[in-house]
PDB file of N, CA and C in Angstrom:
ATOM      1  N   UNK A   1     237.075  62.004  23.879  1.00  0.00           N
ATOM      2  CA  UNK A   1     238.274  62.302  24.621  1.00  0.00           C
ATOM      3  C   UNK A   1     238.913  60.991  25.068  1.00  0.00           C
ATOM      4  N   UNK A   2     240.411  60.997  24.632  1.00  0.00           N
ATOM      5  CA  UNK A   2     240.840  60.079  25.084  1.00  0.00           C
ATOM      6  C   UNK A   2     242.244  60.242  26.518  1.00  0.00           C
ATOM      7  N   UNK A   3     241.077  59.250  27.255  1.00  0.00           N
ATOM      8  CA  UNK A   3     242.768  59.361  28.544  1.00  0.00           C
ATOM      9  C   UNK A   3     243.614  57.985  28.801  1.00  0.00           C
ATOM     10  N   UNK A   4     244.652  58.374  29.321  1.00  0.00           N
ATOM     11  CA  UNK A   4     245.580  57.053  29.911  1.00  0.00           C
ATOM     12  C   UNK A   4     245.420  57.694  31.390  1.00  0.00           C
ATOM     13  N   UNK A   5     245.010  56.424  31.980  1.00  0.00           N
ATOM     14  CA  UNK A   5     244.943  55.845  33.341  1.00  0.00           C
ATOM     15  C   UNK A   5     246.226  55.337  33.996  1.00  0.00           C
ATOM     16  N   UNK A   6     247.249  56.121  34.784  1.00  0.00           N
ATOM     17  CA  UNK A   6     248.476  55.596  35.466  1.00  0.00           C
ATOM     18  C   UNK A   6     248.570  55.637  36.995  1.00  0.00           C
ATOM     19  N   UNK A   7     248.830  53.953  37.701  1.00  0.00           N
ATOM     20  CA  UNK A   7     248.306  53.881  39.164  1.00  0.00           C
ATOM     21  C   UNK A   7     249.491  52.996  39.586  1.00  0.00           C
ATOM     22  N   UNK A   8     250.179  53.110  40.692  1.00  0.00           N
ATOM     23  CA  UNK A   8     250.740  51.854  40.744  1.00  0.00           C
ATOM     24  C   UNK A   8     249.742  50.845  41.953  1.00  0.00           C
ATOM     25  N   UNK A   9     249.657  49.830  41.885  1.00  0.00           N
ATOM     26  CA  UNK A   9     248.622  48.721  42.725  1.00  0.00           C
ATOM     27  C   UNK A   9     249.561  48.091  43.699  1.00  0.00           C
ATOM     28  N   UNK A  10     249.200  47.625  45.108  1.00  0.00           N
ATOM     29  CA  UNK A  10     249.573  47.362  46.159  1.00  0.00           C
ATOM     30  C   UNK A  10     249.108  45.624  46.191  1.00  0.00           C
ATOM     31  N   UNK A  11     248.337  45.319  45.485  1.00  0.00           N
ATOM     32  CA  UNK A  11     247.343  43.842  45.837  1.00  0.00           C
ATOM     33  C   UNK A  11     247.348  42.747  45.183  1.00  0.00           C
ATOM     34  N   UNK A  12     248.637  43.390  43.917  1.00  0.00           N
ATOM     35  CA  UNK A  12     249.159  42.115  42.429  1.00  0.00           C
ATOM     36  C   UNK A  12     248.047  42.211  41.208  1.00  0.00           C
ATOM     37  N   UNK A  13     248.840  41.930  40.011  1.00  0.00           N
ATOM     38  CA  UNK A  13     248.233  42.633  39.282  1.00  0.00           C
ATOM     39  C   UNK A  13     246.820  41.878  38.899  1.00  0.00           C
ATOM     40  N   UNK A  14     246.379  41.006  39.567  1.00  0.00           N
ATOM     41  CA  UNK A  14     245.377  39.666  38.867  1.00  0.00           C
ATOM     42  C   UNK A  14     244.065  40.105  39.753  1.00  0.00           C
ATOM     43  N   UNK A  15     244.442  40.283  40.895  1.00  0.00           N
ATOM     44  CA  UNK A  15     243.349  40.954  41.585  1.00  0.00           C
ATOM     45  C   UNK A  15     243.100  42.175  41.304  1.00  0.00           C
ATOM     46  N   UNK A  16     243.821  42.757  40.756  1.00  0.00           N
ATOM     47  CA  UNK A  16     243.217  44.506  39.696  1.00  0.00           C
ATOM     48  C   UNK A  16     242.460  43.933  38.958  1.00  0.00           C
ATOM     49  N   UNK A  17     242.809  42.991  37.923  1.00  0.00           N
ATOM     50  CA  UNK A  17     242.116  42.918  36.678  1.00  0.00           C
ATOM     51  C   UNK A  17     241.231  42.259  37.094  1.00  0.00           C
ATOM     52  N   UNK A  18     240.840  41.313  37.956  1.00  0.00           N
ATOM     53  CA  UNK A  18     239.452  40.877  37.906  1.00  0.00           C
ATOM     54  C   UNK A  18     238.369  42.017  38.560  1.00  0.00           C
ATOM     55  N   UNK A  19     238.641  42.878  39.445  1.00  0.00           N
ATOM     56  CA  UNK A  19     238.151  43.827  40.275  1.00  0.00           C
ATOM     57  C   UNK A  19     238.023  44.883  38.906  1.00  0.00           C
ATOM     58  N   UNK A  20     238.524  45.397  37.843  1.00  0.00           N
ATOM     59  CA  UNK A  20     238.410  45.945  36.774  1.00  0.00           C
ATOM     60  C   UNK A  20     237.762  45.378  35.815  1.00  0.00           C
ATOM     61  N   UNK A  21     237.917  44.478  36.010  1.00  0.00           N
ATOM     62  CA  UNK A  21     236.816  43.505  34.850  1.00  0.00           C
ATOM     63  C   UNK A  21     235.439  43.666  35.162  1.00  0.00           C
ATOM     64  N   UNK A  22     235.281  43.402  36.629  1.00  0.00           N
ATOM     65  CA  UNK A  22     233.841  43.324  37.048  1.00  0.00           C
ATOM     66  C   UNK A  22     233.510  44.337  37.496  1.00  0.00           C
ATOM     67  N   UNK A  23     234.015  46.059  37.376  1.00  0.00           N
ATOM     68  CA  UNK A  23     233.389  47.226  37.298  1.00  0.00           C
ATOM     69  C   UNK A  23     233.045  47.598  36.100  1.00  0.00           C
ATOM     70  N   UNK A  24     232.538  46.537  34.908  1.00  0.00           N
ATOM     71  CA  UNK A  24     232.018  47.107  33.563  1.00  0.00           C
ATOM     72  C   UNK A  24     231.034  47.352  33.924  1.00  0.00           C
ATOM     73  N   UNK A  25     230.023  47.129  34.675  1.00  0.00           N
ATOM     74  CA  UNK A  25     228.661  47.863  34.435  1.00  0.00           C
ATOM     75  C   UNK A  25     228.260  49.417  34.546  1.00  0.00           C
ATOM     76  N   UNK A  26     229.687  49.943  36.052  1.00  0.00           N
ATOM     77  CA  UNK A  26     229.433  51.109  36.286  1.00  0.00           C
ATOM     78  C   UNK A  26     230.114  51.800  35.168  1.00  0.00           C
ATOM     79  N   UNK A  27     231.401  51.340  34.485  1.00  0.00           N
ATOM     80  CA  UNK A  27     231.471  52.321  33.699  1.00  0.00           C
ATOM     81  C   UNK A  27     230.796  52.343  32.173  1.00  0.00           C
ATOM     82  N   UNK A  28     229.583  51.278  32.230  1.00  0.00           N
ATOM     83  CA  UNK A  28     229.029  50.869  30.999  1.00  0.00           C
ATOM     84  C   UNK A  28     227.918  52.001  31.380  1.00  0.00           C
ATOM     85  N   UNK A  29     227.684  52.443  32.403  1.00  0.00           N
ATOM     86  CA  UNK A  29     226.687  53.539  32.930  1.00  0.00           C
ATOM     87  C   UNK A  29     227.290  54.795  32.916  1.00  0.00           C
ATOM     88  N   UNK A  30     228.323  55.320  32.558  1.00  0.00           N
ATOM     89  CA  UNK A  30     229.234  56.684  32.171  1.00  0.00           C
ATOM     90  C   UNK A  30     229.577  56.313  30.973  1.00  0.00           C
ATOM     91  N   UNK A  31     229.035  55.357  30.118  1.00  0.00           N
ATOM     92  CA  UNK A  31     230.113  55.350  28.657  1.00  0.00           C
ATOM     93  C   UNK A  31     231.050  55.843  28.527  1.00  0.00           C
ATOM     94  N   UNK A  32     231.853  55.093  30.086  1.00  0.00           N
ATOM     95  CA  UNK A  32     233.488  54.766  29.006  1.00  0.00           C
ATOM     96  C   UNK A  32     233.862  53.756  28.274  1.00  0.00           C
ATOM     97  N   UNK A  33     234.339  53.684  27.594  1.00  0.00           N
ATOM     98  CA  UNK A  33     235.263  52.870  26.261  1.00  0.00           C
ATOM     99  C   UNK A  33     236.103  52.600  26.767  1.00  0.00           C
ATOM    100  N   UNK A  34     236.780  50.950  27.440  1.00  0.00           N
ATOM    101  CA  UNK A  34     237.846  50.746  27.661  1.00  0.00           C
ATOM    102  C   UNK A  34     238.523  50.283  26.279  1.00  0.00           C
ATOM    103  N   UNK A  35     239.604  51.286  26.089  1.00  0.00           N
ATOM    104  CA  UNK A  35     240.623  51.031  24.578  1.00  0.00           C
ATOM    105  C   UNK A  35     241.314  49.866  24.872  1.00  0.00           C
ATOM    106  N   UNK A  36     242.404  50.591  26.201  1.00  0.00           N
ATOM    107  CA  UNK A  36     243.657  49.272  26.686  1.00  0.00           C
ATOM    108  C   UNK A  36     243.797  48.828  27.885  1.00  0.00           C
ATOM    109  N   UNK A  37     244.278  48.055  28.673  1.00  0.00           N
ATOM    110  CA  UNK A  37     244.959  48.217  29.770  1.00  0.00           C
ATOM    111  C   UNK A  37     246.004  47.055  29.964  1.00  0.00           C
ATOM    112  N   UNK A  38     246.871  47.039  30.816  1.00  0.00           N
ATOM    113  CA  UNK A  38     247.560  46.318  31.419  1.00  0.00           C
ATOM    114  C   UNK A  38     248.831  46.807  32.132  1.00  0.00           C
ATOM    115  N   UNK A  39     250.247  46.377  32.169  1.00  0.00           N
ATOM    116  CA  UNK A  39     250.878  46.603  32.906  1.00  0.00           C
ATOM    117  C   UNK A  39     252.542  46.734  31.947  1.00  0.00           C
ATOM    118  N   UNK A  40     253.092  47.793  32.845  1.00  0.00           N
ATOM    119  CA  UNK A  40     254.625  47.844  32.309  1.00  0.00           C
ATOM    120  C   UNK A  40     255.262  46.363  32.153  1.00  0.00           C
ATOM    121  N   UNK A  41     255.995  46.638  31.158  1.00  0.00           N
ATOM    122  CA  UNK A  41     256.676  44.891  31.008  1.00  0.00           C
ATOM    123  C   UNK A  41     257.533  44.849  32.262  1.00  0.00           C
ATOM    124  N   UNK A  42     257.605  44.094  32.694  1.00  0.00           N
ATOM    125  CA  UNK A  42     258.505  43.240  33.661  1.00  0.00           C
ATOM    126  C   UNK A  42     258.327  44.160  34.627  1.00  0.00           C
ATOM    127  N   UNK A  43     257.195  44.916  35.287  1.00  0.00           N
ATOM    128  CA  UNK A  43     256.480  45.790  36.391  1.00  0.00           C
ATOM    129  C   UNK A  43     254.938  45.449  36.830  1.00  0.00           C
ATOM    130  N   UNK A  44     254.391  44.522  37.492  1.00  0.00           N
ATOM    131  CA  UNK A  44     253.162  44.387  37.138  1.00  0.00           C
ATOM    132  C   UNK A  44     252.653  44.996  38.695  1.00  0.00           C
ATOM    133  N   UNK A  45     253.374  46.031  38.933  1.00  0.00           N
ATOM    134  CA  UNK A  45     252.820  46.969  40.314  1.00  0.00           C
ATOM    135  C   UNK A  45     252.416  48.069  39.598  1.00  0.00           C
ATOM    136  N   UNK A  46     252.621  48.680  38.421  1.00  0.00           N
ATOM    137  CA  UNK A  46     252.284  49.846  37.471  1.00  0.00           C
ATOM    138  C   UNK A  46     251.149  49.564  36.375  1.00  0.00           C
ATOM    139  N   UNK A  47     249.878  50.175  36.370  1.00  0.00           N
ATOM    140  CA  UNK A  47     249.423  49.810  35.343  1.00  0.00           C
ATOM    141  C   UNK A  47     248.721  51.187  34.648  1.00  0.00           C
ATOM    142  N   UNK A  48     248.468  50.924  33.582  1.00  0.00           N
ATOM    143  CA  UNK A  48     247.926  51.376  32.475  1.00  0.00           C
ATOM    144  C   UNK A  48     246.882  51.235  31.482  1.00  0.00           C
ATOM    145  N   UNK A  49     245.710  52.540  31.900  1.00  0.00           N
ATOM    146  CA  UNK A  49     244.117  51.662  31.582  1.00  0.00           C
ATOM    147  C   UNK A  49     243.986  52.775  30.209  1.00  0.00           C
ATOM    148  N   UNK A  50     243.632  52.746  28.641  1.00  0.00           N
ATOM    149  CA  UNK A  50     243.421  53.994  27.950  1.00  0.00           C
ATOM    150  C   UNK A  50     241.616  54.061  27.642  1.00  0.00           C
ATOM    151  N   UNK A  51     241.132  55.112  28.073  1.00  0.00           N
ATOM    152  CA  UNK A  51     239.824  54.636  28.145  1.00  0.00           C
ATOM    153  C   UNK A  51     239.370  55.869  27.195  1.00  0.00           C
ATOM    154  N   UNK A  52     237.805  55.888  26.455  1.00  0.00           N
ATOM    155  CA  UNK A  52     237.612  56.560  25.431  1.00  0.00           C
ATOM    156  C   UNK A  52     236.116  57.380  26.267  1.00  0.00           C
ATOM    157  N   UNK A  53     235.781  58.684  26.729  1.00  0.00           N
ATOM    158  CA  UNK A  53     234.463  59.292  26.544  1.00  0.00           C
ATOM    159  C   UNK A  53     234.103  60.518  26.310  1.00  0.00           C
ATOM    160  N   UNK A  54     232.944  60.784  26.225  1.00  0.00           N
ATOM    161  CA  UNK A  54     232.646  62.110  25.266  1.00  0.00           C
ATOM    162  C   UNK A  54     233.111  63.107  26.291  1.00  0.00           C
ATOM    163  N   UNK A  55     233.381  63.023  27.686  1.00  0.00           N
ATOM    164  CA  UNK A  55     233.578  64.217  28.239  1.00  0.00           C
ATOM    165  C   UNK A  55     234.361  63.971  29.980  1.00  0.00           C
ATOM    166  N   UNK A  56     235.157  64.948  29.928  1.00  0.00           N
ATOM    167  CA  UNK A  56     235.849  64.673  31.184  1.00  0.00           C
ATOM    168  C   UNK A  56     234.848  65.137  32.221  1.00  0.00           C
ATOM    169  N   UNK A  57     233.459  65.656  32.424  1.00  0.00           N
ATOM    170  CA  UNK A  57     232.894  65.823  33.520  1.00  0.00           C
ATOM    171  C   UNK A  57     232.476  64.636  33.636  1.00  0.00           C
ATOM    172  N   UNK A  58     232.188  63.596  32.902  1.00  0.00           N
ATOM    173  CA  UNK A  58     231.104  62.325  33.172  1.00  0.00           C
ATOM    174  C   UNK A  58     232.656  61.537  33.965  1.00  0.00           C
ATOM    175  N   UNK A  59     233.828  61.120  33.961  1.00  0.00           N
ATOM    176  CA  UNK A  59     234.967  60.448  34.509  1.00  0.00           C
ATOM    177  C   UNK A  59     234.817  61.431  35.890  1.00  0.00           C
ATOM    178  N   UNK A  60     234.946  62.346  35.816  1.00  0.00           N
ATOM    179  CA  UNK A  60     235.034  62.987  37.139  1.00  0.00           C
ATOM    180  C   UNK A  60     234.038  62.621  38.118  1.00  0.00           C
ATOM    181  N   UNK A  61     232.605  62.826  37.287  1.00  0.00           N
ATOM    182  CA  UNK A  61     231.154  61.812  38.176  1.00  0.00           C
ATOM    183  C   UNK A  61     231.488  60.830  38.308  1.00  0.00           C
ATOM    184  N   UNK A  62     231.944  60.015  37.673  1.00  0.00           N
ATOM    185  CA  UNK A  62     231.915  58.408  38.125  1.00  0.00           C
ATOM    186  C   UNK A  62     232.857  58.300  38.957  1.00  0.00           C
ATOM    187  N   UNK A  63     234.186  58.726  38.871  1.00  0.00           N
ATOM    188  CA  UNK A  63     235.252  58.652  39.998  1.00  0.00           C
ATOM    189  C   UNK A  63     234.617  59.347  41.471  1.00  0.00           C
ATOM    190  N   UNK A  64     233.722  59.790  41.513  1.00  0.00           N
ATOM    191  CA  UNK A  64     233.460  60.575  42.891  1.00  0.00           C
ATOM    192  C   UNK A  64     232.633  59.854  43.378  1.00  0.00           C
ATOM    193  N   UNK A  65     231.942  58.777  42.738  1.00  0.00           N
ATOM    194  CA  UNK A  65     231.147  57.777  43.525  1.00  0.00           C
ATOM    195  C   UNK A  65     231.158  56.724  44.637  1.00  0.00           C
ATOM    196  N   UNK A  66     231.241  56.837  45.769  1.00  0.00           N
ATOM    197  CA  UNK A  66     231.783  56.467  46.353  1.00  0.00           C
ATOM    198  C   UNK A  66     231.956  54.858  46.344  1.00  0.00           C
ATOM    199  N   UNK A  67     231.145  54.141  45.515  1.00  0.00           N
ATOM    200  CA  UNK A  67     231.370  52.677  45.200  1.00  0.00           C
ATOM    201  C   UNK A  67     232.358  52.415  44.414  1.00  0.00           C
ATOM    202  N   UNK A  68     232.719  54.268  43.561  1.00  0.00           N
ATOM    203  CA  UNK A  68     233.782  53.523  42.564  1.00  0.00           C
ATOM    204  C   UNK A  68     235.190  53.731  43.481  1.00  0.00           C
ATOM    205  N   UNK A  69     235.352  54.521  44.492  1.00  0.00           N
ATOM    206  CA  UNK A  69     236.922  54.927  45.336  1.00  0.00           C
ATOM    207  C   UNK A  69     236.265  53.586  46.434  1.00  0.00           C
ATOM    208  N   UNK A  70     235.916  52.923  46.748  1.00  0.00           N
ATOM    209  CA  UNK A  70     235.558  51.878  47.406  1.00  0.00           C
ATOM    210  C   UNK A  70     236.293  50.487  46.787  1.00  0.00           C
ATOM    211  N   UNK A  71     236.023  50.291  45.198  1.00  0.00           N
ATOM    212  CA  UNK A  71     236.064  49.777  44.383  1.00  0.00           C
ATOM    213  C   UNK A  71     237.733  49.371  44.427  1.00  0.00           C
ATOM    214  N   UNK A  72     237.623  51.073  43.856  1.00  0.00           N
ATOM    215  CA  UNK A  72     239.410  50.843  43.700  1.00  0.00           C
ATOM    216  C   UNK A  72     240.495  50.606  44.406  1.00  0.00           C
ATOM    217  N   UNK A  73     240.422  51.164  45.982  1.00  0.00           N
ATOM    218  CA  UNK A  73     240.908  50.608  46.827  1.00  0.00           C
ATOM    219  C   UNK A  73     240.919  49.094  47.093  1.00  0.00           C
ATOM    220  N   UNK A  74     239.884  48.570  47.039  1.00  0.00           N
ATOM    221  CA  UNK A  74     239.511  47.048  47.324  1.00  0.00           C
ATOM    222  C   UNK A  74     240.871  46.384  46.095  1.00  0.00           C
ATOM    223  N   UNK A  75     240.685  46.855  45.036  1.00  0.00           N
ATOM    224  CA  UNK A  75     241.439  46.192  43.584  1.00  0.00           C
ATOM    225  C   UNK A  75     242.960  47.197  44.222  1.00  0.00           C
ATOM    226  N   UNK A  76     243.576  47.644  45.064  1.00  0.00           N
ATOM    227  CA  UNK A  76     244.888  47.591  45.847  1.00  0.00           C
ATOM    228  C   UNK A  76     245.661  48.999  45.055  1.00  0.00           C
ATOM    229  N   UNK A  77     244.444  49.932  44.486  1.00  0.00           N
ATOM    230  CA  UNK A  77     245.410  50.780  43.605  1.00  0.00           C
ATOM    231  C   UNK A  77     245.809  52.355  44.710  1.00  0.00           C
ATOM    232  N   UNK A  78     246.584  52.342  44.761  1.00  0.00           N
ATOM    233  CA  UNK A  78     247.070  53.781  45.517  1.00  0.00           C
ATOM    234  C   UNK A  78     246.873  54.933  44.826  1.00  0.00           C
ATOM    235  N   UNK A  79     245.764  55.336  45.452  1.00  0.00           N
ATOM    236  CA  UNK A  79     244.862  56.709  45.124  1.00  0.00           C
ATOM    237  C   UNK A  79     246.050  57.650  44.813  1.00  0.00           C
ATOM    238  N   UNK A  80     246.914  57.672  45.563  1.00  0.00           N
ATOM    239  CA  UNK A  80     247.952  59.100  45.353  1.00  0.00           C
ATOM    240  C   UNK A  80     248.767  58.790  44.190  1.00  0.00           C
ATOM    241  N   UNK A  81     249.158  57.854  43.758  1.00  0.00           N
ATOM    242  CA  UNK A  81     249.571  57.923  42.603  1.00  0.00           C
ATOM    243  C   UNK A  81     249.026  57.231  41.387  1.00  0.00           C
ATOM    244  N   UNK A  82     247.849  57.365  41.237  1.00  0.00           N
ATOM    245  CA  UNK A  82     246.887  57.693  39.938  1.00  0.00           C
ATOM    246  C   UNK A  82     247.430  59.108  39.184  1.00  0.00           C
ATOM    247  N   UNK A  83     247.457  59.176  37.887  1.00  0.00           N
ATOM    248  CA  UNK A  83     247.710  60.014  37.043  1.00  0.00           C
ATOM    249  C   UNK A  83     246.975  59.914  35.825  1.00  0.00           C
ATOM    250  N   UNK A  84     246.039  61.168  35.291  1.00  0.00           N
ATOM    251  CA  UNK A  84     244.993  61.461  34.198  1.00  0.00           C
ATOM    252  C   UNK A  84     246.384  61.800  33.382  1.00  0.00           C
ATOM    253  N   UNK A  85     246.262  61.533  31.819  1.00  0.00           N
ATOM    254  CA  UNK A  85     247.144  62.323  31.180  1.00  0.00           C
ATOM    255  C   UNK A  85     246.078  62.400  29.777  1.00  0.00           C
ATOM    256  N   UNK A  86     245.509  63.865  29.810  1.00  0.00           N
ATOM    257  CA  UNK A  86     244.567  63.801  28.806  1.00  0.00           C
ATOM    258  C   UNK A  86     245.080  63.776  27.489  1.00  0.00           C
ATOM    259  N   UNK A  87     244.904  62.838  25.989  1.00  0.00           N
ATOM    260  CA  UNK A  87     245.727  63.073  24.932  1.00  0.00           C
ATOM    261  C   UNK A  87     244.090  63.897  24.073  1.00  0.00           C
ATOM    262  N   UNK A  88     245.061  64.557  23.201  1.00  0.00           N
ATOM    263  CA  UNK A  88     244.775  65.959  22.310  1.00  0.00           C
ATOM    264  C   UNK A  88     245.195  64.953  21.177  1.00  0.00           C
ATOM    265  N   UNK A  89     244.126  65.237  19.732  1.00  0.00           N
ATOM    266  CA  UNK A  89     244.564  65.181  18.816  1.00  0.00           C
ATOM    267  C   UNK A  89     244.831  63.846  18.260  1.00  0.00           C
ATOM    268  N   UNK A  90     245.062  63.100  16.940  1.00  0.00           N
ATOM    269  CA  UNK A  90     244.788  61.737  16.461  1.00  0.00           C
ATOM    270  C   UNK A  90     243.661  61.177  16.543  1.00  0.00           C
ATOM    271  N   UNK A  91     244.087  59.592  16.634  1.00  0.00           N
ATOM    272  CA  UNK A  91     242.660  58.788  17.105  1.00  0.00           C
ATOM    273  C   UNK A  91     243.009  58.014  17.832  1.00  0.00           C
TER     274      UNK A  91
END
């Protein structure tokens, strides 16, 4: 299953990505597949993560952990506007 990850960040976009960089272990422990990420051109308050795993209950576990909503806050992303957009179909 593949999803796109849409958040806008409060904290600039350099402190996301290192704070995303250095949560590979937890999601190396849910096998997700990070495909893409980065940011709208000439928007770097919006970003965009496409990540690859066998199942939307294991993203739902890992997001409920409280190190990972700890995590993400710390890396400046505004919980309320996060958006799952599950894609169907291709590769």
């Amino acid at each position: 299953m593949k999803i796109i990850i849409r958040a806008i960040i409060i904290k600039g976009f350099q402190n996301w990505k290192k704070m995303f960089e250095e949560n590979e272990p937890m999601r190396n422990k849910y096998r997700v597949k990070v495909l893409a990420f980065g940011h709208l051109q000439g928007n770097m308050d919006e970003t965009y993560t496409v990540i690859e795993n066998e199942s939307l209950d294991k993203i739902q576990e890992m997001l409920k952990q409280p190190e990972m909503t700890k995590l993400r806050t710390e890396a400046g992303v505004d919980l309320e506007t996060q958006k799952f957009i599950m894609l169907e179909g291709g590769n």
